[in-house]
C-alpha atoms as a PDB file:
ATOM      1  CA  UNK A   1     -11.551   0.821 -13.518  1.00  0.00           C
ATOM      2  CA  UNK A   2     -13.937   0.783 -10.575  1.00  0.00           C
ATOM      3  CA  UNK A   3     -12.118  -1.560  -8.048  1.00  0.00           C
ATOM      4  CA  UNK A   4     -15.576  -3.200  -7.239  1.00  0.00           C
ATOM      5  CA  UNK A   5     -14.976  -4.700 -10.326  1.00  0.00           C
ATOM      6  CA  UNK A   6     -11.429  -5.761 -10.434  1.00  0.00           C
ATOM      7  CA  UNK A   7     -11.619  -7.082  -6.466  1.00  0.00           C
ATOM      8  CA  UNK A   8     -12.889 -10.790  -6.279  1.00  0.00           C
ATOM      9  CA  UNK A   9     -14.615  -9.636  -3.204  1.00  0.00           C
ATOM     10  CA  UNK A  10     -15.000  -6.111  -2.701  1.00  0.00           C
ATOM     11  CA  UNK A  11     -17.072  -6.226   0.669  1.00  0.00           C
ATOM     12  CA  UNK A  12     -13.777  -7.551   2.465  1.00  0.00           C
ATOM     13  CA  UNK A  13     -11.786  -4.209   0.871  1.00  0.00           C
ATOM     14  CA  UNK A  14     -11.691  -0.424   2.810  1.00  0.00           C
ATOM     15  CA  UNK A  15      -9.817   2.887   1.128  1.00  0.00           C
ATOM     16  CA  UNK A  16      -9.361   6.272   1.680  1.00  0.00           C
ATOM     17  CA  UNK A  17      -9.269   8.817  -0.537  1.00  0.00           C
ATOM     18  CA  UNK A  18      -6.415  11.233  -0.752  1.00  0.00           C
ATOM     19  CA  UNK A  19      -6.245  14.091  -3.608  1.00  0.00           C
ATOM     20  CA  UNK A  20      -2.859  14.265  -5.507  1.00  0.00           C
ATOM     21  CA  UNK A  21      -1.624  16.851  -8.056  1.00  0.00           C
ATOM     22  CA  UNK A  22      -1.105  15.221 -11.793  1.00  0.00           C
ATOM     23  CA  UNK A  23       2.549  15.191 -11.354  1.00  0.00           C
ATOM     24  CA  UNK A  24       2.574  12.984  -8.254  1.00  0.00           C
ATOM     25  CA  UNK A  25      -0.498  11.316  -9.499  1.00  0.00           C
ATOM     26  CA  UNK A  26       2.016  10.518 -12.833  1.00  0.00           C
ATOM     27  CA  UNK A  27       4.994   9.308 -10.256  1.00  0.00           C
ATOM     28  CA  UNK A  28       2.816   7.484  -8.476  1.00  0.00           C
ATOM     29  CA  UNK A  29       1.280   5.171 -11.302  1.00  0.00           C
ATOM     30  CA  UNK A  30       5.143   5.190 -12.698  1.00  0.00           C
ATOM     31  CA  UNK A  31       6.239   3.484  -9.520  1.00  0.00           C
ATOM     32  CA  UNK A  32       3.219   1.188  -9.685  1.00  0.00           C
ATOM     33  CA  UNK A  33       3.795   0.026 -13.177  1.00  0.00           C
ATOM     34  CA  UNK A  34       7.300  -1.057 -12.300  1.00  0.00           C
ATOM     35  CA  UNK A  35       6.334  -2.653  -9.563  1.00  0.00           C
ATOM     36  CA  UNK A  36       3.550  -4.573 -11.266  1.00  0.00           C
ATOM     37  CA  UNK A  37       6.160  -5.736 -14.502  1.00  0.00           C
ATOM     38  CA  UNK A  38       8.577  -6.670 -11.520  1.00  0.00           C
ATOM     39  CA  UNK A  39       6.315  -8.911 -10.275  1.00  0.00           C
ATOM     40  CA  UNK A  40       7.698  -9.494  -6.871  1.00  0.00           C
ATOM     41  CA  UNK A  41       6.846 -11.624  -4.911  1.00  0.00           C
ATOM     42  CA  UNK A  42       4.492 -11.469  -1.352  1.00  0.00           C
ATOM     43  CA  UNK A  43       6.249 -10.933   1.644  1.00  0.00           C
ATOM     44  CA  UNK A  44       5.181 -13.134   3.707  1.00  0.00           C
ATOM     45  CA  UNK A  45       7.690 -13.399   5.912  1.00  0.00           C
ATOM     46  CA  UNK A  46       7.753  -9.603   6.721  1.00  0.00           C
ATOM     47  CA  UNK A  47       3.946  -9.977   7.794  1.00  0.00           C
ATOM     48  CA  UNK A  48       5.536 -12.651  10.926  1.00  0.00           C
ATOM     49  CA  UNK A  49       7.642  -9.309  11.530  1.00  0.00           C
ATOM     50  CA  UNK A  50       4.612  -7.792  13.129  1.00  0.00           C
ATOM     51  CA  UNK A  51       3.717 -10.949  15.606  1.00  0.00           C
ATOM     52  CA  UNK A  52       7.827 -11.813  16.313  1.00  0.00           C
ATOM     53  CA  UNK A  53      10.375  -9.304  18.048  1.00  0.00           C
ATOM     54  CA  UNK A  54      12.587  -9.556  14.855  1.00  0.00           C
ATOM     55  CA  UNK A  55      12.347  -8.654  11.119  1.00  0.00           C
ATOM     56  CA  UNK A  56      12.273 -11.742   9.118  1.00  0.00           C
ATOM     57  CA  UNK A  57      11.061  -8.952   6.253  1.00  0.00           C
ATOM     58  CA  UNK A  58      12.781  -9.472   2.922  1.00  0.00           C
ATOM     59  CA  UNK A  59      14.288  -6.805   0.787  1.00  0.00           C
ATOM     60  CA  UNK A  60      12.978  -8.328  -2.752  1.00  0.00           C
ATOM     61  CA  UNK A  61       9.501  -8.649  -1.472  1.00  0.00           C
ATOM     62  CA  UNK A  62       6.459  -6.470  -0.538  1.00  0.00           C
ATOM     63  CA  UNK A  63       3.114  -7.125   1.283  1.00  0.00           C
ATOM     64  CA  UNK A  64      -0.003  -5.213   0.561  1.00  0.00           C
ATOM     65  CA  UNK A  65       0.697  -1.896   3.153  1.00  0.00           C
ATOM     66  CA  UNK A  66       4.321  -1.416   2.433  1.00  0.00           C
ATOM     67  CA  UNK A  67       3.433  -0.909  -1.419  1.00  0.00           C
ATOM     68  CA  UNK A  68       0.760   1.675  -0.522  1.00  0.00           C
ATOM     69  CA  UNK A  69       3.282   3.296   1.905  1.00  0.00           C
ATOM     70  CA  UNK A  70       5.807   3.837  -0.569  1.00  0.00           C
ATOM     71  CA  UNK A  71       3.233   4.751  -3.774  1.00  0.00           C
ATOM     72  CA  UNK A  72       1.942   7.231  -0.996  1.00  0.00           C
ATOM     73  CA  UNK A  73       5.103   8.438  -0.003  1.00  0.00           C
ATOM     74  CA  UNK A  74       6.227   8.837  -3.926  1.00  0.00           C
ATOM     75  CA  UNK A  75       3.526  10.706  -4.331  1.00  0.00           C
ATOM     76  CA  UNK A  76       4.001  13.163  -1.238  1.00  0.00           C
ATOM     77  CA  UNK A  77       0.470  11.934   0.371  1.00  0.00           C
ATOM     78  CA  UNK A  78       2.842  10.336   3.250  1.00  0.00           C
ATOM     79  CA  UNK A  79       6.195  12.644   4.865  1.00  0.00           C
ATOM     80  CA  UNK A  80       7.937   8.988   5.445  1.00  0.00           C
ATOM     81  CA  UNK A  81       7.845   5.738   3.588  1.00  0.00           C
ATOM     82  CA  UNK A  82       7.490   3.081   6.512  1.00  0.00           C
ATOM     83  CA  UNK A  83       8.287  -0.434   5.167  1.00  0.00           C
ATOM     84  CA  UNK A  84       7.003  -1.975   8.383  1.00  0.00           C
ATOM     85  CA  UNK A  85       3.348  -0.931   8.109  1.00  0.00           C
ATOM     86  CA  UNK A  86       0.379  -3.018   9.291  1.00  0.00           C
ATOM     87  CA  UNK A  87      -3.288  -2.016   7.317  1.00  0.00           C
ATOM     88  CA  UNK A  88      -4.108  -0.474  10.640  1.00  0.00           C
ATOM     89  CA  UNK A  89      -1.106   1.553  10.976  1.00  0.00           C
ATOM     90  CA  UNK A  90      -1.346   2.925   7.420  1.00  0.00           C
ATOM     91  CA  UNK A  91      -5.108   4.021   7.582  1.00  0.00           C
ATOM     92  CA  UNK A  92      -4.463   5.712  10.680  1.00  0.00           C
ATOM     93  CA  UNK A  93      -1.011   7.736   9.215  1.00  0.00           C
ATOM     94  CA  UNK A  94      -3.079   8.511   5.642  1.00  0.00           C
ATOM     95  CA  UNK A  95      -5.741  10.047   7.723  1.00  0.00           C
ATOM     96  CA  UNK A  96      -9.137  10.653   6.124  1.00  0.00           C
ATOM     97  CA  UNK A  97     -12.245   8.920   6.268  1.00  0.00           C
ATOM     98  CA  UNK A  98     -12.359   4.968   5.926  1.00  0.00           C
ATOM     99  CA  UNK A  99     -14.885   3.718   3.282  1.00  0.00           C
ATOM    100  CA  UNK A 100     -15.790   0.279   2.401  1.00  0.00           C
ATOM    101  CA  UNK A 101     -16.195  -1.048  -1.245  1.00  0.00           C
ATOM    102  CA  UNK A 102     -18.848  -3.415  -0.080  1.00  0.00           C
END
């Protein structure tokens, strides 16, 4: 579905497109799934890792750019799967152009 649609505000939303075989494309939405009927939840405390000199990060959680790292390394889009990624970070290792959904 068109994420314009799913997103209660799609003008504060960016992504970048990256083409993926229908193997990885299969692993990736595998990995999703599970992660979605996990239902973990938001890391908040890993997101204080990027503004203190330690990682208050927890194992059993995720924020929003460590998910995309690791669907994106599952489905061999990224060489590494870094669990301590800001948004800015990750757009700049996924390469490609930025565009906005709003």
């Amino acid at each position: 579905e068109d994420a314009s649609k799913v997103l209660k505000h799609p003008h504060r939303w960016d992504y970048i497109e990256a083409e993926v075989d229908k193997d990885e494309y299969e692993i990736m939405l595998t990995w999703a799934e599970m992660i979605e009927i996990e239902k973990p939840k938001y890391d908040y405390a890993g997101l204080f890792g990027f503004f203190v000199p330690w990682n208050p990060q927890k194992n059993d959680r995720w924020y929003c750019s460590e998910i995309i790292s690791f669907l994106a390394y599952r489905g061999k889009i990224l060489k590494n799967y870094y669990q301590r990624i800001s948004p800015r970070r990750l757009a700049k290792v996924l390469g490609g152009k930025l565009v906005s959904l709003g």
